[in-house]
Structure formats: structure tokens, C-alpha cells
C-alpha atoms as a PDB file:
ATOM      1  CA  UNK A   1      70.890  84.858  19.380  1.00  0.00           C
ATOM      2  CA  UNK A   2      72.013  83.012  22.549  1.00  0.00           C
ATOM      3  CA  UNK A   3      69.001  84.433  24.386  1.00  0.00           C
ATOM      4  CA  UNK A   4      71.584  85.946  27.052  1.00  0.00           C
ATOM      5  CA  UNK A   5      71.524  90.218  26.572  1.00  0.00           C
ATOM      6  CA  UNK A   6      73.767  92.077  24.383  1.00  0.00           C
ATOM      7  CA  UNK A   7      75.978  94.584  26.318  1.00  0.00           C
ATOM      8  CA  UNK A   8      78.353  96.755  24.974  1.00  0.00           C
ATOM      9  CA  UNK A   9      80.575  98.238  27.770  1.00  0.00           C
ATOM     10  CA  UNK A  10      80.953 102.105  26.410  1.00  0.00           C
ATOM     11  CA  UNK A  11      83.718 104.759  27.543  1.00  0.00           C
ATOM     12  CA  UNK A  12      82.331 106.657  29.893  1.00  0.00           C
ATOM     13  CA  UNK A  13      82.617 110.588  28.501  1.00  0.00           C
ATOM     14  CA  UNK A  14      85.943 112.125  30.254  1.00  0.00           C
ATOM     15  CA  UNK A  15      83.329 115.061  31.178  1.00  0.00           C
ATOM     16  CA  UNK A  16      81.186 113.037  32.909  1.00  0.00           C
ATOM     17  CA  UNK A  17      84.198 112.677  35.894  1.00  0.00           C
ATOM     18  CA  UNK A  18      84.879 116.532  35.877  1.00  0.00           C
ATOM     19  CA  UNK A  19      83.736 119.402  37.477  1.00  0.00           C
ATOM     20  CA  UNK A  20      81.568 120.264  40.517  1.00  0.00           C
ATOM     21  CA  UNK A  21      78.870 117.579  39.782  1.00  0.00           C
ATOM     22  CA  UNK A  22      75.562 117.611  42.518  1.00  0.00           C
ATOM     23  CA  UNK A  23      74.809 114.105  43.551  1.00  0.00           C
ATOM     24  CA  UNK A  24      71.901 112.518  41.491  1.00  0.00           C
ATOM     25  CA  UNK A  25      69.870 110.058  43.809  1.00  0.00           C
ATOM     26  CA  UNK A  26      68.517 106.895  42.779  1.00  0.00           C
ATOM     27  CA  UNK A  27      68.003 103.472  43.146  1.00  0.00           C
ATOM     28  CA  UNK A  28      70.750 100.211  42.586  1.00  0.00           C
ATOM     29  CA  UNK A  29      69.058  97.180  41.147  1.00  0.00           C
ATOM     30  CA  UNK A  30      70.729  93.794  41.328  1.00  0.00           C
ATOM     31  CA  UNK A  31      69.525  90.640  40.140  1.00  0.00           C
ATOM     32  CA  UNK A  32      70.215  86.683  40.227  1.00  0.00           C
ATOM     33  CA  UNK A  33      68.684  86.683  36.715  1.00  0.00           C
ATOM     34  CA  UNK A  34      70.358  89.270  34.559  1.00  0.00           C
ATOM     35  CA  UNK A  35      69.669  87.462  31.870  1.00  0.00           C
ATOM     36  CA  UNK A  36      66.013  87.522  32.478  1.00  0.00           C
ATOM     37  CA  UNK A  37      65.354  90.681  33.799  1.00  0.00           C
ATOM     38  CA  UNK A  38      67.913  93.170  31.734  1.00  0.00           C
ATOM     39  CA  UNK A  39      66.082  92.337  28.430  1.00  0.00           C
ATOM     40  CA  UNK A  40      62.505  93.392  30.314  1.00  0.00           C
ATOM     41  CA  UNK A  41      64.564  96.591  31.581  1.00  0.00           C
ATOM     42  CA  UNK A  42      65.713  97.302  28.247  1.00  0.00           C
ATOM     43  CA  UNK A  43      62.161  97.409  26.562  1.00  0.00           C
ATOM     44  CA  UNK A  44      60.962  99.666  29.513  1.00  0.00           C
ATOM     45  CA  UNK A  45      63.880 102.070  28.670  1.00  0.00           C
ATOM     46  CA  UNK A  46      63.020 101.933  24.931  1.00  0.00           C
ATOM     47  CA  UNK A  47      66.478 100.308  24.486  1.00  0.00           C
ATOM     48  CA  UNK A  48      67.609  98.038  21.948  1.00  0.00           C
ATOM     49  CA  UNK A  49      71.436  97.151  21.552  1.00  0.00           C
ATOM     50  CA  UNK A  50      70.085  96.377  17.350  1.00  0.00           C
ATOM     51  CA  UNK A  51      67.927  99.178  16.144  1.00  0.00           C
ATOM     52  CA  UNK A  52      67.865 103.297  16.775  1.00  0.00           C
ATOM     53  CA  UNK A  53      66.830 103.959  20.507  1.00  0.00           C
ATOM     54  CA  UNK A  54      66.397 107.028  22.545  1.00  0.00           C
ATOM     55  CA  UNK A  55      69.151 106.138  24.981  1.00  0.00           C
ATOM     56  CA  UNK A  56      72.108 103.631  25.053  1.00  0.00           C
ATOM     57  CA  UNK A  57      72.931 101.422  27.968  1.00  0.00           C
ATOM     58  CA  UNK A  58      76.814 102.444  29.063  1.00  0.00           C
ATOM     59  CA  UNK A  59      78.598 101.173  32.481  1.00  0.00           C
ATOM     60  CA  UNK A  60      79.014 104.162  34.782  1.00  0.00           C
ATOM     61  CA  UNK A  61      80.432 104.784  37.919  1.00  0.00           C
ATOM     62  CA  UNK A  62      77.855 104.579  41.238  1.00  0.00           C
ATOM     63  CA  UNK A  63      78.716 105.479  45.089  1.00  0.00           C
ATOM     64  CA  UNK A  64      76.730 102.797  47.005  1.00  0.00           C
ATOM     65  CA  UNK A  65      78.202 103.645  50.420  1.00  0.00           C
ATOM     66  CA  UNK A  66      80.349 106.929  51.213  1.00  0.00           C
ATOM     67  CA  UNK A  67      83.880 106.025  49.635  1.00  0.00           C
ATOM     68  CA  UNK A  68      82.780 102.725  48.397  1.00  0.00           C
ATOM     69  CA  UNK A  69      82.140 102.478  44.315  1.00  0.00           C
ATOM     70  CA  UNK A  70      80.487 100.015  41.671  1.00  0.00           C
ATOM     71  CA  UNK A  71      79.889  99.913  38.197  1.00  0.00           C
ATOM     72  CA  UNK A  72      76.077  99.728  36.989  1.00  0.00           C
ATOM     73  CA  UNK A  73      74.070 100.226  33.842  1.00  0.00           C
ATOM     74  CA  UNK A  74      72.862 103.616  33.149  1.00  0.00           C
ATOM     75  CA  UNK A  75      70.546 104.523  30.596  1.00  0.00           C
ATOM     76  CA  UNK A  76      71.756 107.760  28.843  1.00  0.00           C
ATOM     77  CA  UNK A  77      70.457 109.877  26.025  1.00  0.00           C
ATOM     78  CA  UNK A  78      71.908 109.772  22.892  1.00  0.00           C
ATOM     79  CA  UNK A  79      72.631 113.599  23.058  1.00  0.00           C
ATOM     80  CA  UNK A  80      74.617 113.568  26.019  1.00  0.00           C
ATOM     81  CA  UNK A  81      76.693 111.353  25.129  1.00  0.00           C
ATOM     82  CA  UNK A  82      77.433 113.297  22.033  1.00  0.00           C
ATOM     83  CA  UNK A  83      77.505 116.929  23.384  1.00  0.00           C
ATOM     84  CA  UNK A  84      79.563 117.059  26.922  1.00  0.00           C
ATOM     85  CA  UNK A  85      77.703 120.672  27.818  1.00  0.00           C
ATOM     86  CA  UNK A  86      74.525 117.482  28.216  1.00  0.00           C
ATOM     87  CA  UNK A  87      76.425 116.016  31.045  1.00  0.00           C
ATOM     88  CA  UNK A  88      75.447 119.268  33.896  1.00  0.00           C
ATOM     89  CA  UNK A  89      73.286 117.331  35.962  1.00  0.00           C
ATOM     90  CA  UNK A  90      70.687 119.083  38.077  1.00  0.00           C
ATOM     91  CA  UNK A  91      70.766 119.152  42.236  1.00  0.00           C
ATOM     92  CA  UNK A  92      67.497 116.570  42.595  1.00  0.00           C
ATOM     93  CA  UNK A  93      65.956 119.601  45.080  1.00  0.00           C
ATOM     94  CA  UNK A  94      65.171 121.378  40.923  1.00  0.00           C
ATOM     95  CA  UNK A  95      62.970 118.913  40.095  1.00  0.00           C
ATOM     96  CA  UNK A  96      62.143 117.415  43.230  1.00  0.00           C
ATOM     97  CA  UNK A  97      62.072 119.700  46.073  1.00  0.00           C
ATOM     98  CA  UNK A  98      60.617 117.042  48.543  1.00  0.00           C
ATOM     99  CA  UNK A  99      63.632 115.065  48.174  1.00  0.00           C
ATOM    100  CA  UNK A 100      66.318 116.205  50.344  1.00  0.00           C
END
């Protein structure tokens, strides 16, 4: 291993751009140390690129600023990614309701 992380760049589903999707809210992490840092992220997560894992680490698209988009590093279940009817997200106010 070259000690730098392992990512595989996955398709994102074609149903995860359709439909009337709510806007999930969240937070954009960037770093000067990917390197460092994604590893530590991917044992919080439960994530490893090698063995079975609850989720896998695909590149999806993010709105950072009305109209303006990135790319960043989601971690999604296994199960959505295999069954599209997983990809409804929720309006944040369902499990949330202070968050507005």
C-alpha cells in the first residue's frame, strides 16, 4: 500500500438525479491532508475500500452556493445503491423538525 487512500469513483445511480427530491442539509468538509484525514473518516463511517462494509464511499453531486455545484464523498448504504425505491430522501423537518 502507498499509504495514500483507495478511492473508487462510482456511477452515481441515474435515480438519484430524478424526481422531486427535498434538499438534504449538511455539512462540506475540505481538507489540506486528504490523505491523512479520509482514512480516519473512513473508519468512523465503518468503511473499508478491502473488506464488506455497511456503506461505500461514491462521488456525488453537492450545491455549495445556489446554482454553484461540486463533487464530494458521500457515504451511502449498500441497499440504496442496489434498490433505486432507497434513493426517496426525507425533507430534514421528518427527522429534525428544529431544522428549518
Amino acid at each position: 500500500s502507498s499509504g495514500h487512500p483507495v478511492s473508487y469513483l462510482e456511477p452515481m445511480p441515474e435515480s438519484a438525479t430524478a424526481g422531486n427530491w427535498a434538499p438534504v442539509y449538511g455539512e462540506l468538509l475540505t481538507f489540506d491532508d486528504p490523505s491523512t484525514r479520509l482514512p480516519a473518516i473512513d473508519r468512523l463511517e465503518g468503511f473499508s475500500p478491502e473488506g464488506r462494509c455497511f456503506y461505500r464511499r461514491v462521488l456525488f453531486p453537492v450545491s455549495i452556493i445556489r446554482g454553484s455545484f461540486t463533487v464530494a464523498w458521500v457515504y451511502v448504504g449498500e441497499e440504496a445503491l442496489n434498490t433505486q425505491t432507497h434513493w426517496q430522501l426525507k425533507d430534514i423537518e421528518e427527522w429534525n423538525p428544529e431544522r428549518k
